[in-house]
PDB file of N, CA and C in Angstrom:
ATOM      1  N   UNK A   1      -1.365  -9.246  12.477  1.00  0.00           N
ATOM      2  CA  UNK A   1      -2.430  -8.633  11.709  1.00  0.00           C
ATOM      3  C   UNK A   1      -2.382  -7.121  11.956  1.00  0.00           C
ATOM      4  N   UNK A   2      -2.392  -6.468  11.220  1.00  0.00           N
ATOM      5  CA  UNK A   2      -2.139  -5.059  11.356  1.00  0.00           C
ATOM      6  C   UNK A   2      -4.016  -4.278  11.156  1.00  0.00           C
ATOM      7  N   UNK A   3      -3.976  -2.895  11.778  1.00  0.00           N
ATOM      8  CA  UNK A   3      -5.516  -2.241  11.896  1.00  0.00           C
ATOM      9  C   UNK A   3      -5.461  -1.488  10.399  1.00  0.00           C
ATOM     10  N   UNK A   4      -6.311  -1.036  10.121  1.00  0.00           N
ATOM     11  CA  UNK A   4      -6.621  -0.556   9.052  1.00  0.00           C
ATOM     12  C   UNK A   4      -5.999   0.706   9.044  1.00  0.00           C
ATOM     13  N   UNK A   5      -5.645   1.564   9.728  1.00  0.00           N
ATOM     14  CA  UNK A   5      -5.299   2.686   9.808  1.00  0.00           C
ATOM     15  C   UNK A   5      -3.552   2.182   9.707  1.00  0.00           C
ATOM     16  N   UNK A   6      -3.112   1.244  10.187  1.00  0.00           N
ATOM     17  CA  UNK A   6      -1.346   0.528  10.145  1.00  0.00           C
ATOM     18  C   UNK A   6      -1.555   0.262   8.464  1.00  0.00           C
ATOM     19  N   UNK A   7      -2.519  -0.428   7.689  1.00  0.00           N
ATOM     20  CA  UNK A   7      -2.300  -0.014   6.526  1.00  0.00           C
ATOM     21  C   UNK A   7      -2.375   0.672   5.699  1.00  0.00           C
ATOM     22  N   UNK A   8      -3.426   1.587   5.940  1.00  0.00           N
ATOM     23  CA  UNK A   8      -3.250   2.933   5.358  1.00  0.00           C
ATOM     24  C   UNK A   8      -2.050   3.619   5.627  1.00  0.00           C
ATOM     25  N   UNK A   9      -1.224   3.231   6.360  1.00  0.00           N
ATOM     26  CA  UNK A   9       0.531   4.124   6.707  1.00  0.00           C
ATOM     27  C   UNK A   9       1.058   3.335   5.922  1.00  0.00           C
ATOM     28  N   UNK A  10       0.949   2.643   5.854  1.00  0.00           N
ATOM     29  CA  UNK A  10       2.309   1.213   5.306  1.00  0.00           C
ATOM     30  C   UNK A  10       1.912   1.596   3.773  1.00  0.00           C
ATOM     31  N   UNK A  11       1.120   1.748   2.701  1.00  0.00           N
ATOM     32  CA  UNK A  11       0.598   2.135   1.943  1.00  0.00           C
ATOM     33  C   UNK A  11       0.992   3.393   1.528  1.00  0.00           C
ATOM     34  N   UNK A  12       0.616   4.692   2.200  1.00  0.00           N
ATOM     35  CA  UNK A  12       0.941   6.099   1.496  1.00  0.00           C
ATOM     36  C   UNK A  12       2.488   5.862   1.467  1.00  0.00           C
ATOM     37  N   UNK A  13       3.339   4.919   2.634  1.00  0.00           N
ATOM     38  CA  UNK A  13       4.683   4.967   2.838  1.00  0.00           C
ATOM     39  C   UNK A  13       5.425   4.872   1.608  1.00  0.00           C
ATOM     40  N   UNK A  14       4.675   3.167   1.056  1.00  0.00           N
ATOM     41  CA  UNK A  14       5.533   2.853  -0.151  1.00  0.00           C
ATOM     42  C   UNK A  14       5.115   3.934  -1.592  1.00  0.00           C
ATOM     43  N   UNK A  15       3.443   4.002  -1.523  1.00  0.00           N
ATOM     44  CA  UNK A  15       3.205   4.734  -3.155  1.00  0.00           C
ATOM     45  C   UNK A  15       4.608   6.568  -2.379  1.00  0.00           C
ATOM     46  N   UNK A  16       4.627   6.844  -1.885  1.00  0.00           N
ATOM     47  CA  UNK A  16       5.779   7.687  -1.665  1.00  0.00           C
ATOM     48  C   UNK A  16       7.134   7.461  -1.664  1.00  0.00           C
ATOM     49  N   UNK A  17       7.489   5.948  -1.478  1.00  0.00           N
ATOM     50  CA  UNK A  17       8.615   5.723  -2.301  1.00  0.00           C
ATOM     51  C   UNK A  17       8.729   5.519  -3.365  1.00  0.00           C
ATOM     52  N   UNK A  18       7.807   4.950  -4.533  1.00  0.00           N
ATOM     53  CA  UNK A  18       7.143   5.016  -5.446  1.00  0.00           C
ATOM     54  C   UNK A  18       7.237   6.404  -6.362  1.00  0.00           C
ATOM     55  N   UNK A  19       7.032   7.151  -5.736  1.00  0.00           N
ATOM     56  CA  UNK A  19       7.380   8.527  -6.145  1.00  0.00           C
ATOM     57  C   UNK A  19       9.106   9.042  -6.457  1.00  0.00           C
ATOM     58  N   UNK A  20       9.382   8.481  -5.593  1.00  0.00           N
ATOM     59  CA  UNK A  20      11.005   8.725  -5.388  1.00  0.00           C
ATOM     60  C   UNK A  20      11.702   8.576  -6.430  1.00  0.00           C
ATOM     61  N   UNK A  21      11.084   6.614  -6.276  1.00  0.00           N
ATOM     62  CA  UNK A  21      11.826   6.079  -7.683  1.00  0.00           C
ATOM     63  C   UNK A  21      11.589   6.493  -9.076  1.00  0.00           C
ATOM     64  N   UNK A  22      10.148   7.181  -9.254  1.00  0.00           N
ATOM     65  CA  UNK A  22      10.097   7.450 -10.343  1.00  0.00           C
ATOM     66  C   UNK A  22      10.575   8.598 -11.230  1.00  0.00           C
ATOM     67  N   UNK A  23      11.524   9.366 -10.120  1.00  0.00           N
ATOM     68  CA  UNK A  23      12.267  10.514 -10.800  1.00  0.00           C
ATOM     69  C   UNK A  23      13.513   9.786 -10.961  1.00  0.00           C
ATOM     70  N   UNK A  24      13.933   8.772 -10.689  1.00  0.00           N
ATOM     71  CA  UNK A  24      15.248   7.966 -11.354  1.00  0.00           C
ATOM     72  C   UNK A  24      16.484   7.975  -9.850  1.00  0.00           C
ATOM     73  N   UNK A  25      16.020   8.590  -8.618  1.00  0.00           N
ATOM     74  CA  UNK A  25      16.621   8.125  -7.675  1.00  0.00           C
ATOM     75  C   UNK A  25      17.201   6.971  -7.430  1.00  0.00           C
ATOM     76  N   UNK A  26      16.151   6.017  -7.377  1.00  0.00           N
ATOM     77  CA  UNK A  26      16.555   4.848  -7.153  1.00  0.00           C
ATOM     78  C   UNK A  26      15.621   3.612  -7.798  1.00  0.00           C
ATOM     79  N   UNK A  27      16.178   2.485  -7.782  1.00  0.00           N
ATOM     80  CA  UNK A  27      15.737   1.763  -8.956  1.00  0.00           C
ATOM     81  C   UNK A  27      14.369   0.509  -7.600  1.00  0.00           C
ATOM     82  N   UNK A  28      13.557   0.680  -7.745  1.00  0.00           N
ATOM     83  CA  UNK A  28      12.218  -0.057  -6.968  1.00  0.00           C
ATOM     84  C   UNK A  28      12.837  -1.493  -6.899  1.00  0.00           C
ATOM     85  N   UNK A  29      12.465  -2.671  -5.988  1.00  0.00           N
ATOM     86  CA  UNK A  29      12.701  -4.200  -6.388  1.00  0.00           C
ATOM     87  C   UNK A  29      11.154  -4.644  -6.685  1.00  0.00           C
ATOM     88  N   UNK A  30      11.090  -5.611  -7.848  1.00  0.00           N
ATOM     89  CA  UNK A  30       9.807  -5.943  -8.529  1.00  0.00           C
ATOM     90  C   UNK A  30       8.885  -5.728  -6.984  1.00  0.00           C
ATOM     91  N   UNK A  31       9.329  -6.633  -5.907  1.00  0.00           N
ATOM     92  CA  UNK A  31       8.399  -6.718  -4.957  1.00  0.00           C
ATOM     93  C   UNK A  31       7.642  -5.451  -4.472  1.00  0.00           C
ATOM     94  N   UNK A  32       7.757  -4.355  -4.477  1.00  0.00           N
ATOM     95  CA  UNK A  32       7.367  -3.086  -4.236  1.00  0.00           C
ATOM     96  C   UNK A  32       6.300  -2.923  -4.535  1.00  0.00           C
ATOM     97  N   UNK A  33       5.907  -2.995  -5.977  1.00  0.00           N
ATOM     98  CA  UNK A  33       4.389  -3.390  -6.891  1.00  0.00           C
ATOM     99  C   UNK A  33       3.636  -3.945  -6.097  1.00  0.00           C
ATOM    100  N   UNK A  34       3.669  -5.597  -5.541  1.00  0.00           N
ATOM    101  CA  UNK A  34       3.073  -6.314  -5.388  1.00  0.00           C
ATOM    102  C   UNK A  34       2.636  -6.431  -4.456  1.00  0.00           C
ATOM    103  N   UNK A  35       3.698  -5.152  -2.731  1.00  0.00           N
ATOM    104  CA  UNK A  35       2.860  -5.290  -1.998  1.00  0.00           C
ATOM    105  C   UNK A  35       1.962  -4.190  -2.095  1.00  0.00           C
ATOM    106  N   UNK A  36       2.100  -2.902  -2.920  1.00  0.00           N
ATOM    107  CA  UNK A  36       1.403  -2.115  -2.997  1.00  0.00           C
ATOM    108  C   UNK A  36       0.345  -2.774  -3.355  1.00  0.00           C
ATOM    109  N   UNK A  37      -0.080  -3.458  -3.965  1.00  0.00           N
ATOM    110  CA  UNK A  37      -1.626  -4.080  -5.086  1.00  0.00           C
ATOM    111  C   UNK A  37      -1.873  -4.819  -3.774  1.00  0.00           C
ATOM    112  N   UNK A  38      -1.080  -5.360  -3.069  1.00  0.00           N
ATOM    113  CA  UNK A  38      -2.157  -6.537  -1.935  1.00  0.00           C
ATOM    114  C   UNK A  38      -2.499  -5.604  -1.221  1.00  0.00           C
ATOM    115  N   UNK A  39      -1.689  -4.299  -0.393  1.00  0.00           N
ATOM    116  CA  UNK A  39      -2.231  -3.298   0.797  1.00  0.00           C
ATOM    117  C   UNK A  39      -3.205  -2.534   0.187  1.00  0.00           C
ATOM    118  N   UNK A  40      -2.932  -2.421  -1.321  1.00  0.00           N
ATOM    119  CA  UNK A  40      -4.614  -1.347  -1.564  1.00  0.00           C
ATOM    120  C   UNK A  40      -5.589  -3.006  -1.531  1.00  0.00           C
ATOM    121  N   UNK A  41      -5.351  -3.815  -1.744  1.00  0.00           N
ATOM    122  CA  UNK A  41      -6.725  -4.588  -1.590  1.00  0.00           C
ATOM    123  C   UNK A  41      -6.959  -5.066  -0.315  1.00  0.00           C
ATOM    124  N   UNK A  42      -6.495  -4.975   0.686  1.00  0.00           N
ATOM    125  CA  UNK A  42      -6.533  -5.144   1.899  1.00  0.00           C
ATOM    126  C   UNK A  42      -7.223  -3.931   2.287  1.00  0.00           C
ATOM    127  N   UNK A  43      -7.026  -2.991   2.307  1.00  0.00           N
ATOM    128  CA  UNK A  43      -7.629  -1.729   3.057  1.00  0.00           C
ATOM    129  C   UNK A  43      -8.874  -1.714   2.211  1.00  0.00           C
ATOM    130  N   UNK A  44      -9.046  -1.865   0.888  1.00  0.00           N
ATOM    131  CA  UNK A  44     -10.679  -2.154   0.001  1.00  0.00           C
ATOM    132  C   UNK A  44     -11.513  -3.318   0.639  1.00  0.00           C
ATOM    133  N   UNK A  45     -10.736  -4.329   1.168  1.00  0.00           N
ATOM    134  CA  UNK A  45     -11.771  -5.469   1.340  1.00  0.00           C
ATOM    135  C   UNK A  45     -11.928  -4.808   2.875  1.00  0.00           C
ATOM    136  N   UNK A  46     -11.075  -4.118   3.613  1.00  0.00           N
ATOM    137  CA  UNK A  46     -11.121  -3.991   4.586  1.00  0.00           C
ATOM    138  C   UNK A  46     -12.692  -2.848   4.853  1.00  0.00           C
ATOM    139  N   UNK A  47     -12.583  -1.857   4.125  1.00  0.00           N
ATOM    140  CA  UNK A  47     -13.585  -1.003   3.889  1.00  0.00           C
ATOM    141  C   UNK A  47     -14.741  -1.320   3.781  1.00  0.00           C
ATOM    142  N   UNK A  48     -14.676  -2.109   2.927  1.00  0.00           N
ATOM    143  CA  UNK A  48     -15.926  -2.800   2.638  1.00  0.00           C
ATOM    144  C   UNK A  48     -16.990  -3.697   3.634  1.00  0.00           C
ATOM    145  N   UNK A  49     -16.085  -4.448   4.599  1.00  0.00           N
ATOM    146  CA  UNK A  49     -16.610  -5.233   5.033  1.00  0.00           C
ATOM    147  C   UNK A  49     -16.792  -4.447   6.424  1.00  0.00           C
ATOM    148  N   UNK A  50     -16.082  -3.465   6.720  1.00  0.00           N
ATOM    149  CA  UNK A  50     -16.657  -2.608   7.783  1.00  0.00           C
ATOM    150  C   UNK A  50     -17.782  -1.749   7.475  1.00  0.00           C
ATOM    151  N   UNK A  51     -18.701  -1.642   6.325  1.00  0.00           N
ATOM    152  CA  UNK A  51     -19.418  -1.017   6.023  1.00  0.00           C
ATOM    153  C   UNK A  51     -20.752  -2.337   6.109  1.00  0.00           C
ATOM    154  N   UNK A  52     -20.424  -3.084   6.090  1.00  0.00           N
ATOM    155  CA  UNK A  52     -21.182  -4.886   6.086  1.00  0.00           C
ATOM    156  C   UNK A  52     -21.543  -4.522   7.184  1.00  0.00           C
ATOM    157  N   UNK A  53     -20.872  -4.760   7.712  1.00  0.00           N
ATOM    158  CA  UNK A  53     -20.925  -5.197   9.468  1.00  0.00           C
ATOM    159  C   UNK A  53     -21.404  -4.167  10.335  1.00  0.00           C
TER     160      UNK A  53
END
């Protein structure tokens, strides 16, 4: 299980490779997307529920 702050790194890491690819460097694998969309909803639910609690 990683801390919230390990996903906020793991996160800026990829939308910055993300960046890379999108000047035509290099070509992303579908999976890239998908963990980006689960780590931003992980650090949202994560936010959230530290604001709960």
């Amino acid at each position: 299980m990683f801390t919230l702050k390990e996903k906020q790194y793991l996160l800026k890491l990829l939308q910055a490779e993300k960046r890379k690819s999108f000047w035509g460097l290099r070509k992303r694998d579908p999976l890239h997307d998908k963990l980006v969309e689960k780590l931003e909803q992980m650090v949202r639910n994560e936010q959230v529920n530290k604001e709960h609690l």
